[in-house]
PDB file of N, CA and C in Angstrom:
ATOM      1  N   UNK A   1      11.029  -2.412   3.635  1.00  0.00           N
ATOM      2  CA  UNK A   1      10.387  -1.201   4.108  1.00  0.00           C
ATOM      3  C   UNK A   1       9.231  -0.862   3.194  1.00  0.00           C
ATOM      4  N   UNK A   2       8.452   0.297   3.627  1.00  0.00           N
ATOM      5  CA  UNK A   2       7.411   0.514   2.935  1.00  0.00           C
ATOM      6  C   UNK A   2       7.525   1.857   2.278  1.00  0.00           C
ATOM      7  N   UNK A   3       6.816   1.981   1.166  1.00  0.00           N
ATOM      8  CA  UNK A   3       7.219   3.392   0.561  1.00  0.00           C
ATOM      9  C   UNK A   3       6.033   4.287   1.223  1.00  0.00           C
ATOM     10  N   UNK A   4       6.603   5.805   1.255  1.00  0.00           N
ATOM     11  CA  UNK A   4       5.598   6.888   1.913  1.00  0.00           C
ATOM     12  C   UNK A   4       5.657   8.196   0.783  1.00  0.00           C
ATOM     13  N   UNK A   5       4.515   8.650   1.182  1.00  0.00           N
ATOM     14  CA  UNK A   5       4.345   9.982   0.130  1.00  0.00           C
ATOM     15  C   UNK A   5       4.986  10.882   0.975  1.00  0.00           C
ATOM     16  N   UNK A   6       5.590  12.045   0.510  1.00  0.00           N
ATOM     17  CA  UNK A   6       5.529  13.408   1.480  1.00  0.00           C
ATOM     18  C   UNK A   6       4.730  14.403   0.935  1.00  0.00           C
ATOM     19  N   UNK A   7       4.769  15.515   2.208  1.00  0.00           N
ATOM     20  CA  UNK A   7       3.841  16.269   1.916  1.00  0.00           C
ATOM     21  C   UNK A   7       4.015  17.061   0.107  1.00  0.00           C
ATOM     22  N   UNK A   8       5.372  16.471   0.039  1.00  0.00           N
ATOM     23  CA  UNK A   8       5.723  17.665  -1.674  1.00  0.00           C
ATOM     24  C   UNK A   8       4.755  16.670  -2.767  1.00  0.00           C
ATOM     25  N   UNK A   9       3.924  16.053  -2.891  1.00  0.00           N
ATOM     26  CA  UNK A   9       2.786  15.368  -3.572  1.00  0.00           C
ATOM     27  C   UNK A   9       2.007  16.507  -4.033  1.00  0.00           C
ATOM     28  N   UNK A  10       1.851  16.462  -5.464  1.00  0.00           N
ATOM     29  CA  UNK A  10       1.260  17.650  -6.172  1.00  0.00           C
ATOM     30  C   UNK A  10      -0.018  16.752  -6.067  1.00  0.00           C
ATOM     31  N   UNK A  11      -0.572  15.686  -6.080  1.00  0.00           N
ATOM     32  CA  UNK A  11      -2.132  15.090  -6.191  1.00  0.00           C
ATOM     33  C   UNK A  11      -2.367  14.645  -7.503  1.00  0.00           C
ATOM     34  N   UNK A  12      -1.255  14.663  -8.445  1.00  0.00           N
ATOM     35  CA  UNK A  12      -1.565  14.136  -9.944  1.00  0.00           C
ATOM     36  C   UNK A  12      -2.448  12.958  -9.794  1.00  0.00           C
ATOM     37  N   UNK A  13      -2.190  12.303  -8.779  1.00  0.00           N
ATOM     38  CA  UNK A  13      -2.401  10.828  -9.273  1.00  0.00           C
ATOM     39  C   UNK A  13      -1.785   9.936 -10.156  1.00  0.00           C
ATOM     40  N   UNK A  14      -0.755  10.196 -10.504  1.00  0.00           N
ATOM     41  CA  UNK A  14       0.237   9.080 -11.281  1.00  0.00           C
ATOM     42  C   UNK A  14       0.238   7.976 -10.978  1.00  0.00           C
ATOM     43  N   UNK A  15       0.416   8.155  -9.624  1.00  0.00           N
ATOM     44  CA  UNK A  15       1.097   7.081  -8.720  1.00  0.00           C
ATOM     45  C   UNK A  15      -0.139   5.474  -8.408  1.00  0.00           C
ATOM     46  N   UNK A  16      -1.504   6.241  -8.171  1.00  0.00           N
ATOM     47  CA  UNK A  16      -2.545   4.792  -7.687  1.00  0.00           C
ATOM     48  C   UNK A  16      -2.538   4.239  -8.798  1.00  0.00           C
ATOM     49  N   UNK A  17      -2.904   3.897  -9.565  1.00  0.00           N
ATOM     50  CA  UNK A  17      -3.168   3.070 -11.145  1.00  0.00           C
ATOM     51  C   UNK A  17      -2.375   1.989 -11.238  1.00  0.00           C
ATOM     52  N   UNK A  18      -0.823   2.431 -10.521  1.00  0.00           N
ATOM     53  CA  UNK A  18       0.330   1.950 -10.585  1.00  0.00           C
ATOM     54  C   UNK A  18       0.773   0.332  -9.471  1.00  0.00           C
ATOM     55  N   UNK A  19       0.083   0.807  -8.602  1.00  0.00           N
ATOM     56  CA  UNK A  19       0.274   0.073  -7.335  1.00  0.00           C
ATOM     57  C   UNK A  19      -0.959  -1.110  -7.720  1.00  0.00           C
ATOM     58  N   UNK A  20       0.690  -2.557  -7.675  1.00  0.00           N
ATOM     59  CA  UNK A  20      -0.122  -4.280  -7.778  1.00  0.00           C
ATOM     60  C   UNK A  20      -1.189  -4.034  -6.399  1.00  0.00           C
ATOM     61  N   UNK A  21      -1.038  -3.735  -5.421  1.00  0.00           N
ATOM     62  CA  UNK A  21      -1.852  -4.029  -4.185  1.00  0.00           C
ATOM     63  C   UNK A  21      -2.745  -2.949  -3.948  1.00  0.00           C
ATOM     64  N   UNK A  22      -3.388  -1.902  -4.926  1.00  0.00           N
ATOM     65  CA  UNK A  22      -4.504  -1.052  -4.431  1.00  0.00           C
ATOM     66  C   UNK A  22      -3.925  -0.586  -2.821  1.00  0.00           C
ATOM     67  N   UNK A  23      -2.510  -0.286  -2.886  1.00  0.00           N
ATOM     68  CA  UNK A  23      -2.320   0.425  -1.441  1.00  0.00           C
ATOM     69  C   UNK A  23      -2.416   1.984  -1.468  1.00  0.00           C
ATOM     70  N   UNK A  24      -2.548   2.689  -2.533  1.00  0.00           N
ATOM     71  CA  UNK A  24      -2.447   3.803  -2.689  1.00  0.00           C
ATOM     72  C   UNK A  24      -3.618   4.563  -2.697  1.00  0.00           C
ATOM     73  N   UNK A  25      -3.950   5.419  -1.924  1.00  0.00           N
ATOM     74  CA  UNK A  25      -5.407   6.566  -2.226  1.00  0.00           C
ATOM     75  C   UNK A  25      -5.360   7.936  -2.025  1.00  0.00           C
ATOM     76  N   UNK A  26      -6.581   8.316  -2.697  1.00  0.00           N
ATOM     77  CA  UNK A  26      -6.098   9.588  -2.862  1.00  0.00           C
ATOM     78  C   UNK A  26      -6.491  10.053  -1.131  1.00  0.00           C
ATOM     79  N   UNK A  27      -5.853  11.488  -1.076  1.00  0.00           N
ATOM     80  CA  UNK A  27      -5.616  12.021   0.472  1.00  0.00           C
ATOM     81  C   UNK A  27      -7.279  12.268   1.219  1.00  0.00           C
ATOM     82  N   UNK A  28      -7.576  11.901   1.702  1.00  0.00           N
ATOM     83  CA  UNK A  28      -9.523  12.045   2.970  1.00  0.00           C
ATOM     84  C   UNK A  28      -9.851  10.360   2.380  1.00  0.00           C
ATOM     85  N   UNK A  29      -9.444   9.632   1.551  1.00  0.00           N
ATOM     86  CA  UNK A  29     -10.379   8.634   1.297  1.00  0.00           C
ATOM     87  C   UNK A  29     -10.179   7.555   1.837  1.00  0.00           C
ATOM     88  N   UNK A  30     -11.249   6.673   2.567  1.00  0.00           N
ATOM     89  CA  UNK A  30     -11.141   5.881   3.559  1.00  0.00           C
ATOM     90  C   UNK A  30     -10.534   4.206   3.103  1.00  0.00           C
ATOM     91  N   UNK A  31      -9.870   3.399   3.468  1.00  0.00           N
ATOM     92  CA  UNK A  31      -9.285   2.270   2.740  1.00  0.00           C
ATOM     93  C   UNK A  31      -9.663   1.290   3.292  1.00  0.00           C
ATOM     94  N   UNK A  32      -9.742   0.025   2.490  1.00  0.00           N
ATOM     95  CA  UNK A  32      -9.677  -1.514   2.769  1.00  0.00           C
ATOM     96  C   UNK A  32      -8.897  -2.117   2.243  1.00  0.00           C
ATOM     97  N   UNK A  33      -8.473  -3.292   3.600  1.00  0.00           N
ATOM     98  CA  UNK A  33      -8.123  -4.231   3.055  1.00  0.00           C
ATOM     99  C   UNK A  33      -8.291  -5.243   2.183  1.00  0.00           C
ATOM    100  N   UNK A  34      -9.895  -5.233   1.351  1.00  0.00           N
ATOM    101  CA  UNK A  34     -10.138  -5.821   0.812  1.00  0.00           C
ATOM    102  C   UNK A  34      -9.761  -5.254  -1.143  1.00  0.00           C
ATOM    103  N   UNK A  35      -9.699  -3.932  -1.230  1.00  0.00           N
ATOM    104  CA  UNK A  35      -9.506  -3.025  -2.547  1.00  0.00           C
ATOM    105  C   UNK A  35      -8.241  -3.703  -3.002  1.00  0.00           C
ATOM    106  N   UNK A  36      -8.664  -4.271  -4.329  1.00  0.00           N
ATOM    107  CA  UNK A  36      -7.590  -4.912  -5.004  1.00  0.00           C
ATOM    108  C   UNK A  36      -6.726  -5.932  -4.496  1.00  0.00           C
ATOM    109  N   UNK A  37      -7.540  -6.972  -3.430  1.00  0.00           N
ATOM    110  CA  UNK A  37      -6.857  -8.368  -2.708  1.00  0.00           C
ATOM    111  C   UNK A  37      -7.720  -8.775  -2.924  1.00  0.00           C
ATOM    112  N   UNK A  38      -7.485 -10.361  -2.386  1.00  0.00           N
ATOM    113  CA  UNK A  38      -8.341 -11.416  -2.590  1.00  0.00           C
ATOM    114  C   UNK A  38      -8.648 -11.944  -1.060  1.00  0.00           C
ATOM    115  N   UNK A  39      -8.124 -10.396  -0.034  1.00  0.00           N
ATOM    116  CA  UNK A  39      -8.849 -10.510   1.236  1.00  0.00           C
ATOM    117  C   UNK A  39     -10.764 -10.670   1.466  1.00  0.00           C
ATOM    118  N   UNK A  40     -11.261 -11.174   2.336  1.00  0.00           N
ATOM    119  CA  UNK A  40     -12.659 -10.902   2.317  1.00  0.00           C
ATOM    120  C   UNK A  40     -12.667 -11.510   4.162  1.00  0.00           C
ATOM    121  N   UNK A  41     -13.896 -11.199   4.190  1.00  0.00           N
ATOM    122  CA  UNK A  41     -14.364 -11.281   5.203  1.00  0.00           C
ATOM    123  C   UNK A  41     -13.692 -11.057   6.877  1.00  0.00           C
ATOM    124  N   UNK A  42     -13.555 -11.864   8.018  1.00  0.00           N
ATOM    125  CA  UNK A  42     -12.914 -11.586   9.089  1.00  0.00           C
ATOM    126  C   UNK A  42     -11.308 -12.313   8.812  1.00  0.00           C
ATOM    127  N   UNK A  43     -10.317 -11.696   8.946  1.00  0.00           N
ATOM    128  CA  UNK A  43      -9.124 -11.908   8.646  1.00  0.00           C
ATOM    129  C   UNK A  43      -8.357 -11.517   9.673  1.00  0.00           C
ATOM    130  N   UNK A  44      -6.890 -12.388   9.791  1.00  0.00           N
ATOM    131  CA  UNK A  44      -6.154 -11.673  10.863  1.00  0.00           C
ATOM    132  C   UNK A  44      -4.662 -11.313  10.048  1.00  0.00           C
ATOM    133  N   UNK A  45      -4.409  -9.894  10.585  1.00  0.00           N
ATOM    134  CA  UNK A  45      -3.487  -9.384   9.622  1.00  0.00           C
ATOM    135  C   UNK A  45      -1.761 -10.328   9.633  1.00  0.00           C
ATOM    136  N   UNK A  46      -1.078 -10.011   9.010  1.00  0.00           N
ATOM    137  CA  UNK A  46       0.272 -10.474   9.636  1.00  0.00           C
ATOM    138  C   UNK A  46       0.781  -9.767  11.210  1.00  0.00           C
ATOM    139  N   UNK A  47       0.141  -8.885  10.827  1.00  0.00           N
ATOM    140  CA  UNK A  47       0.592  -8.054  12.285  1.00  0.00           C
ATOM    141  C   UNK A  47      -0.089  -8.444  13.441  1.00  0.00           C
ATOM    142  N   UNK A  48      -0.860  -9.468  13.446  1.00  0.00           N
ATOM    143  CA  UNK A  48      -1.920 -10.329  14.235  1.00  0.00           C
ATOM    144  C   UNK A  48      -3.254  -9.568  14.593  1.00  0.00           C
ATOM    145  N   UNK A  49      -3.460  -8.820  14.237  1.00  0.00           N
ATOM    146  CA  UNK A  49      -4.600  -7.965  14.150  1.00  0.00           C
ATOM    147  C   UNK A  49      -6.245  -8.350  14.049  1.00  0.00           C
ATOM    148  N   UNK A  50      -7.189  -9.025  13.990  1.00  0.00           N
ATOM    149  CA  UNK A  50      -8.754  -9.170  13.941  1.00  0.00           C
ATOM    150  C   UNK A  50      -9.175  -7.930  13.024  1.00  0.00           C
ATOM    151  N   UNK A  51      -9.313  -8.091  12.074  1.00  0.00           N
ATOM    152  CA  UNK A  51      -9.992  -7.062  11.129  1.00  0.00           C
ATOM    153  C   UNK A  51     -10.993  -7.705  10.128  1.00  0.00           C
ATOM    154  N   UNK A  52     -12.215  -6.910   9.464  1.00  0.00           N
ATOM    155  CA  UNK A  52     -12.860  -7.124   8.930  1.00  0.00           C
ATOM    156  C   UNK A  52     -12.367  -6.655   7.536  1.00  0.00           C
ATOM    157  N   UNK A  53     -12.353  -7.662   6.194  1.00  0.00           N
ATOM    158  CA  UNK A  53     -11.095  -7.033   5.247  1.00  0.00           C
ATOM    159  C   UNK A  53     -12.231  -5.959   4.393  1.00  0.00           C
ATOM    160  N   UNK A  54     -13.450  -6.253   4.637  1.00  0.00           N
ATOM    161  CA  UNK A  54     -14.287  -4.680   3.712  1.00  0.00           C
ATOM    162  C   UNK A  54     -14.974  -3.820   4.426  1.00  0.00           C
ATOM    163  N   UNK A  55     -13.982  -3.700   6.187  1.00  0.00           N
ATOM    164  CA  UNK A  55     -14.214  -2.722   6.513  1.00  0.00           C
ATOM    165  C   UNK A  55     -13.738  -1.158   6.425  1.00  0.00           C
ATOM    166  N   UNK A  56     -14.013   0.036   6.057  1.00  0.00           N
ATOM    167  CA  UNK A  56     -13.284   1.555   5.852  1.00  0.00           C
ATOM    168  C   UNK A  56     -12.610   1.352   6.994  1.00  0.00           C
ATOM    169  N   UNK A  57     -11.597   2.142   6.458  1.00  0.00           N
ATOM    170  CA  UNK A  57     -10.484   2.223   7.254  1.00  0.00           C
ATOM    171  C   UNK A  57     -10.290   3.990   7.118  1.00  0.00           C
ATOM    172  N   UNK A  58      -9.827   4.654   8.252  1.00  0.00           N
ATOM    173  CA  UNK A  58      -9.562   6.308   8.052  1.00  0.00           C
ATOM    174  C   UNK A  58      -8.327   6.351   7.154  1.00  0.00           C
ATOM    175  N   UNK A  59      -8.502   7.574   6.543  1.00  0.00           N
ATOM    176  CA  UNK A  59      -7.667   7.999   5.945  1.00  0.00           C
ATOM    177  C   UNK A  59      -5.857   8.444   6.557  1.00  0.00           C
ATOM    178  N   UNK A  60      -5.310   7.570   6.132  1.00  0.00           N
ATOM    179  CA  UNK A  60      -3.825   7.873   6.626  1.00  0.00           C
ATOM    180  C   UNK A  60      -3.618   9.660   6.309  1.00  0.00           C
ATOM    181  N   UNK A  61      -3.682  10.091   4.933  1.00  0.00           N
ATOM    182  CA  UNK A  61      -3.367  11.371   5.089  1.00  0.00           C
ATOM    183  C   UNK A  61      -5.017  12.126   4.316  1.00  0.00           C
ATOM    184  N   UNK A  62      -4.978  13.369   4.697  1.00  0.00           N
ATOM    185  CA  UNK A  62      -6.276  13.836   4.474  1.00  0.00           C
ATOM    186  C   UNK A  62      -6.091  14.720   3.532  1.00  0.00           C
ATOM    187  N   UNK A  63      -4.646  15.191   3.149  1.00  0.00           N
ATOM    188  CA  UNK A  63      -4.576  16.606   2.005  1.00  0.00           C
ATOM    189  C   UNK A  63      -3.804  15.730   0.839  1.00  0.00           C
ATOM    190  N   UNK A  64      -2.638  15.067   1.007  1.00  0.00           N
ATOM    191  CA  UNK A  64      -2.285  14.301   0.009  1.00  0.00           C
ATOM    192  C   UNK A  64      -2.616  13.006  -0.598  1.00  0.00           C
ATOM    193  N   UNK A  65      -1.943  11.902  -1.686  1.00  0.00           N
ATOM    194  CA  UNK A  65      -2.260  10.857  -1.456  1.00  0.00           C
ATOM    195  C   UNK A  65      -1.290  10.001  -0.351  1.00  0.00           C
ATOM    196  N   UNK A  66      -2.062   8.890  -0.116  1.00  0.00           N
ATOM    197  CA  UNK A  66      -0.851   8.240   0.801  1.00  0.00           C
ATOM    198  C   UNK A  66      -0.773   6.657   0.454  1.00  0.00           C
ATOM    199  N   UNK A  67       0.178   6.001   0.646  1.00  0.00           N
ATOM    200  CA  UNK A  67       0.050   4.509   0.918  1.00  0.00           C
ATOM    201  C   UNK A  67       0.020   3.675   2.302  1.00  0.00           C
ATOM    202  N   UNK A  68      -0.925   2.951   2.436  1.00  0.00           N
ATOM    203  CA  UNK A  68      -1.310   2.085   3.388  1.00  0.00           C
ATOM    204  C   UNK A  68      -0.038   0.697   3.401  1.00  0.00           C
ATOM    205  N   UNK A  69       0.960   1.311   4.682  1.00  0.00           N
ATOM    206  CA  UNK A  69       1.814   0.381   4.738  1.00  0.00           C
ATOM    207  C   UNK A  69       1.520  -1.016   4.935  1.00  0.00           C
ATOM    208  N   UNK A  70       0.620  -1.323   5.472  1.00  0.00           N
ATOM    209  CA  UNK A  70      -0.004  -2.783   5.781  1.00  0.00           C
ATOM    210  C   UNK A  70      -0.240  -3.546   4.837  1.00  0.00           C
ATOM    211  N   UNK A  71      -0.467  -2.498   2.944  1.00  0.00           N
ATOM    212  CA  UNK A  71      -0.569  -3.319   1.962  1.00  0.00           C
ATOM    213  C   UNK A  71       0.507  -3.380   0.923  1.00  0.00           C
ATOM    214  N   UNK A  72       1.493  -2.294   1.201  1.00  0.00           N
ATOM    215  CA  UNK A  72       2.624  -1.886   0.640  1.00  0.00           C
ATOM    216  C   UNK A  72       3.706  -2.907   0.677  1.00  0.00           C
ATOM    217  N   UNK A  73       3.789  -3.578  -0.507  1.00  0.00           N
ATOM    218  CA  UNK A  73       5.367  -4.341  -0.621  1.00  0.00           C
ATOM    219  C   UNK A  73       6.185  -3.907  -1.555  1.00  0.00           C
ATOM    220  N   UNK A  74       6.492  -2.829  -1.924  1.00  0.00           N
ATOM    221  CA  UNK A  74       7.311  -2.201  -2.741  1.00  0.00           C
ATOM    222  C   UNK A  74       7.175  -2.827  -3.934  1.00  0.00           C
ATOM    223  N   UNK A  75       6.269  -3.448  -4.703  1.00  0.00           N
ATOM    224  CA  UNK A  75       5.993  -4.014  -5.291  1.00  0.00           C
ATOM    225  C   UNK A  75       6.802  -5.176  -5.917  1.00  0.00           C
ATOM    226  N   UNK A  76       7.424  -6.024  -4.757  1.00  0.00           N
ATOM    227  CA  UNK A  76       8.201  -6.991  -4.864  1.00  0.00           C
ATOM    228  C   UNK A  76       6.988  -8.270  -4.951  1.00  0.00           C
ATOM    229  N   UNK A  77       7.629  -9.148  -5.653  1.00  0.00           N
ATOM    230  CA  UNK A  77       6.532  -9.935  -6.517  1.00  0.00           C
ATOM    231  C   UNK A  77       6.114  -9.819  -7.582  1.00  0.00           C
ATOM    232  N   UNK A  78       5.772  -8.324  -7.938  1.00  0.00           N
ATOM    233  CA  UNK A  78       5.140  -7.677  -8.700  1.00  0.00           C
ATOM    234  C   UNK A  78       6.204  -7.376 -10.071  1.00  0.00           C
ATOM    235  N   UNK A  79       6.776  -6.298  -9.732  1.00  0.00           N
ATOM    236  CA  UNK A  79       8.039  -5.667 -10.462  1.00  0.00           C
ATOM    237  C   UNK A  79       8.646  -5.817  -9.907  1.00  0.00           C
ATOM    238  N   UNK A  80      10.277  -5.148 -10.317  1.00  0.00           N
ATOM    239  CA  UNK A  80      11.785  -5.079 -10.159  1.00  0.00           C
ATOM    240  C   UNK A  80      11.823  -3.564  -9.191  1.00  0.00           C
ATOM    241  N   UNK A  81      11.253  -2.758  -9.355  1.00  0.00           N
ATOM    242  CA  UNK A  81      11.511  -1.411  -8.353  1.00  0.00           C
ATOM    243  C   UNK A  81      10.115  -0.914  -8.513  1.00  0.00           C
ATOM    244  N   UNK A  82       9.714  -0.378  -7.025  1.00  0.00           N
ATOM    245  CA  UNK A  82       8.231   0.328  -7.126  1.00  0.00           C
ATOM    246  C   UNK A  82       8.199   1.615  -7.762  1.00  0.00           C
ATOM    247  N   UNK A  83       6.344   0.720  -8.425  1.00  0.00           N
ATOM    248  CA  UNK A  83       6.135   1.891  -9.787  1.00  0.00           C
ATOM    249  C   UNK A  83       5.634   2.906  -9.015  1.00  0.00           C
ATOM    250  N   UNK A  84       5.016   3.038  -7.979  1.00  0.00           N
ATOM    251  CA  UNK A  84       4.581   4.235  -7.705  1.00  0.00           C
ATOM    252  C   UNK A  84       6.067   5.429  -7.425  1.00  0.00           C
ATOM    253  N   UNK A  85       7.056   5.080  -7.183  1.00  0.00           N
ATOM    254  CA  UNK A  85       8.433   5.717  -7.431  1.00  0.00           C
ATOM    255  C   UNK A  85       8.838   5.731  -8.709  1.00  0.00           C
ATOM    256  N   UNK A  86       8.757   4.887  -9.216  1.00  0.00           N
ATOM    257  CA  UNK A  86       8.775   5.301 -10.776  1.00  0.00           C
ATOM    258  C   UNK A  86       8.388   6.248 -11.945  1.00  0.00           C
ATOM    259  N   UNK A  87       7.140   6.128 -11.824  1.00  0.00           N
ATOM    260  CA  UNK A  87       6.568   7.311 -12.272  1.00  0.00           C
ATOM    261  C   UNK A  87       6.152   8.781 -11.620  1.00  0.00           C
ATOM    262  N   UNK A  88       6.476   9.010 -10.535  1.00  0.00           N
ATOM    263  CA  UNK A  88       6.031  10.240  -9.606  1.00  0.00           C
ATOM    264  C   UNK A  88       6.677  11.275 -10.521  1.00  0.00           C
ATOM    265  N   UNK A  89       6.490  12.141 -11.109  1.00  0.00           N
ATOM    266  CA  UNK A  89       6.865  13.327 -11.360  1.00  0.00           C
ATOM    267  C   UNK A  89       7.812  14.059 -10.552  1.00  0.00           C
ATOM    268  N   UNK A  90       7.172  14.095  -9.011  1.00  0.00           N
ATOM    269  CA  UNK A  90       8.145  14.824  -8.117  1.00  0.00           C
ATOM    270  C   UNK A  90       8.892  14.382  -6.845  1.00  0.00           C
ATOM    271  N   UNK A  91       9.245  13.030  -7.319  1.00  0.00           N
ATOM    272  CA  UNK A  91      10.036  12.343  -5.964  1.00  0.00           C
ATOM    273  C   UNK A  91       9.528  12.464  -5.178  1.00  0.00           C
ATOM    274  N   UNK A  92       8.292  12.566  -4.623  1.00  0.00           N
ATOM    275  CA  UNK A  92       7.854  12.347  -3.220  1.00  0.00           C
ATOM    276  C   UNK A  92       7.587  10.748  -2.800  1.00  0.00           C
ATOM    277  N   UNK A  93       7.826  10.290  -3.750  1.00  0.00           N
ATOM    278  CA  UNK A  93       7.173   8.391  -2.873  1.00  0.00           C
ATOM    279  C   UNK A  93       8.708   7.934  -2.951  1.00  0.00           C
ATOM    280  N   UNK A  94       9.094   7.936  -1.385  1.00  0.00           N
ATOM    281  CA  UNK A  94      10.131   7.732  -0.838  1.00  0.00           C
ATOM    282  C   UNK A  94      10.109   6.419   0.186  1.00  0.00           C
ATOM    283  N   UNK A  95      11.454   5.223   0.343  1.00  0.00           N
ATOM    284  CA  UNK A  95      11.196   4.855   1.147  1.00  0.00           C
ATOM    285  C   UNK A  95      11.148   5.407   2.830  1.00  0.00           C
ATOM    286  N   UNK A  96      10.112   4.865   3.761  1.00  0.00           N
ATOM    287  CA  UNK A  96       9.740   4.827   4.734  1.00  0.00           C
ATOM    288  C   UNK A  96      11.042   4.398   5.607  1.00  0.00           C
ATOM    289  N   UNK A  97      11.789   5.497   6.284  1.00  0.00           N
ATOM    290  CA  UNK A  97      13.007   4.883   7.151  1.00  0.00           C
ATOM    291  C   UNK A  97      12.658   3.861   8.684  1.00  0.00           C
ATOM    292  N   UNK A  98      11.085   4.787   8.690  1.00  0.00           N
ATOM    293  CA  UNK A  98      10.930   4.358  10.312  1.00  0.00           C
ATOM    294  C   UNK A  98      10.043   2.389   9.859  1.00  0.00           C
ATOM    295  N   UNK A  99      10.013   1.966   8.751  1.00  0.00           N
ATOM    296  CA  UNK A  99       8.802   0.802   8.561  1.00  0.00           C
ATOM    297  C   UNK A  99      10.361  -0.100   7.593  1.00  0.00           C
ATOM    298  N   UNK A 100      10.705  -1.013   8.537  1.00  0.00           N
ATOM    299  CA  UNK A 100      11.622  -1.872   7.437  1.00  0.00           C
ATOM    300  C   UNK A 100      10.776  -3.545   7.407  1.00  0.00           C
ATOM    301  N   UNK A 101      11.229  -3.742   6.198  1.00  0.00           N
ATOM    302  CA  UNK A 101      10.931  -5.086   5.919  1.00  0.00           C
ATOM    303  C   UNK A 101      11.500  -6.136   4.772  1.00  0.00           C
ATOM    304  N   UNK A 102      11.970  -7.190   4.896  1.00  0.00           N
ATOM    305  CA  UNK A 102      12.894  -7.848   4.491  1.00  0.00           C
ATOM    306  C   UNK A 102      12.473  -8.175   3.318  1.00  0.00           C
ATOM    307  N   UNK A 103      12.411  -8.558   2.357  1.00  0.00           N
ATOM    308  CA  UNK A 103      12.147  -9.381   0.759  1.00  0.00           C
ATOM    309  C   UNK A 103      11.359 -10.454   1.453  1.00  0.00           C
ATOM    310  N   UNK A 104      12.122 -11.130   2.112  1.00  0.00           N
ATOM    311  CA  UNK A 104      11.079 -12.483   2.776  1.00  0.00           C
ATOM    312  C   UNK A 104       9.421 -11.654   3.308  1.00  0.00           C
ATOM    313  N   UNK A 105       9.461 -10.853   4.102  1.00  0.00           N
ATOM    314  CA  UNK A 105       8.460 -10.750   4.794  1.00  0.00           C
ATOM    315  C   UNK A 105       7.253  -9.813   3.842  1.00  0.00           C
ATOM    316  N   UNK A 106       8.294  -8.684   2.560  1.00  0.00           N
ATOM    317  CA  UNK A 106       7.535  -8.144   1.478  1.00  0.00           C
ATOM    318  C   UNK A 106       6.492  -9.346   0.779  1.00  0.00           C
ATOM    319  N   UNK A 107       7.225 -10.343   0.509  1.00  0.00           N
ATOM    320  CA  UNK A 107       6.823 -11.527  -0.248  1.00  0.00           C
ATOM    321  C   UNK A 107       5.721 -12.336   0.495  1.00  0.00           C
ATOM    322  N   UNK A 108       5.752 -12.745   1.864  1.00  0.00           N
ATOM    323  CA  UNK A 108       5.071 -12.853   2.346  1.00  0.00           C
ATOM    324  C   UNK A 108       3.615 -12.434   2.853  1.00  0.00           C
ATOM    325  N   UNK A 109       3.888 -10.987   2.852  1.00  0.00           N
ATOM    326  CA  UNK A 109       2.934  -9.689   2.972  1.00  0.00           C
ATOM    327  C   UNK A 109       1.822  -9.882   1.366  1.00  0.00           C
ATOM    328  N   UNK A 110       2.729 -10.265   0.266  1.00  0.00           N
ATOM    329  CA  UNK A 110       1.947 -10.235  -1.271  1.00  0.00           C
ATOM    330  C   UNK A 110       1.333 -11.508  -1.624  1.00  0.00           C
ATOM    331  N   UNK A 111       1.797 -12.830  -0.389  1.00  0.00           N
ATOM    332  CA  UNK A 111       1.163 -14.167  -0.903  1.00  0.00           C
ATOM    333  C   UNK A 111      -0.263 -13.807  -0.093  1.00  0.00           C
ATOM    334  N   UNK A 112       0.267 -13.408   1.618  1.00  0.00           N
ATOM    335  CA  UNK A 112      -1.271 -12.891   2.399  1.00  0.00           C
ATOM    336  C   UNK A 112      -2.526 -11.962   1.495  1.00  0.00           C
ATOM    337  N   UNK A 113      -2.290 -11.525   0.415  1.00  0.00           N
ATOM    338  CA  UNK A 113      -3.567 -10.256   0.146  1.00  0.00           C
ATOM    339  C   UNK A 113      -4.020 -11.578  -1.014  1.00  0.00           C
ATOM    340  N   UNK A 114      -2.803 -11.736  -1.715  1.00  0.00           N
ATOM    341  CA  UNK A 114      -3.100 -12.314  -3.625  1.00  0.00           C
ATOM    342  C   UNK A 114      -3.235 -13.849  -2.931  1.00  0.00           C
ATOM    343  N   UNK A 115      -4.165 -14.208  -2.473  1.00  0.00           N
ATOM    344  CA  UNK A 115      -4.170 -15.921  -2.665  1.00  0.00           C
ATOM    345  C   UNK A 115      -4.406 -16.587  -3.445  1.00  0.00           C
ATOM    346  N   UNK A 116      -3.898 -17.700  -4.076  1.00  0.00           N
ATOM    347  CA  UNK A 116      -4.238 -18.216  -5.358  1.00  0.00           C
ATOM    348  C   UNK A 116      -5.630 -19.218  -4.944  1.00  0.00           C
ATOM    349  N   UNK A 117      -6.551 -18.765  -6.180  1.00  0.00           N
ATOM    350  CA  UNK A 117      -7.834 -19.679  -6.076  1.00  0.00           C
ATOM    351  C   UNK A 117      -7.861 -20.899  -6.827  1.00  0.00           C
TER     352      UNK A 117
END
C-alpha cells in the first residue's frame, strides 16, 4: 500500500527530505515523475499509462503536504519502515487502506523510477 497524509499535517515539512523517491510535496505544488528518478522523457507508467516523466502534474492536495502514490513504495528497497512515518511529529502519514500493494510490486514500482545506469 501507499502511505497518505491527513488533513491533521501541521506543514513542518519533516517528512519530504525524507522520502528515497521525491514522492512527497508540499500542499498547491505541482509534481513529476521525473523529481528524484531516473525517469525522463515519454514513459509508460506501471499502471500502463503514456506520460511525459517532466511533465507538472496537479497538485494531489492544495492546503497540506501530500504523497504521490504512483511514486510511493513505502520506502521498501530503501529502508526497513517509511521515514516519512517515522519522523512525522503528528502521525498523520498513515497507511492508505483504499491503495494496496505487495513487497513484490513496491519493489518493482522502485526498480521502474531508480534504473541502474
Amino acid at each position: 500500500m501507499a502511505i497518505i497524509i491527513t488533513d491533521e499535517c501541521i506543514n513542518c515539512g519533516a517528512c519530504e527530505p525524507e522520502c528515497p523517491n521525491t514522492a512527497i510535496y508540499e500542499g498547491g505544488a505541482e509534481w513529476k515523475y521525473s523529481d528524484g528518478t531516473s525517469l525522463a522523457g515519454m514513459i509508460t507508467t506501471l499502471n500502463g499509462d503514456d506520460v511525459i516523466a517532466d511533465d507538472d502534474n496537479e497538485p494531489v492536495d492544495m492546503d497540506v503536504y501530500y504523497i504521490v502514490t504512483d511514486k510511493c513504495t513505502e520506502c521498501v528497497g530503501f529502508h526497513d519502515e517509511p521515514q516519512c512515518a517515522a519522523v512525522c511529529p503528528v502521525d498523520c502519514c498513515i497507511d492508505d487502506e483504499d491503495f494496496r500493494e505487495s513487497e513484490e510490486e513496491l519493489l518493482a514500482k522502485k526498480d521502474f523510477m531508480h534504473l541502474e545506469e
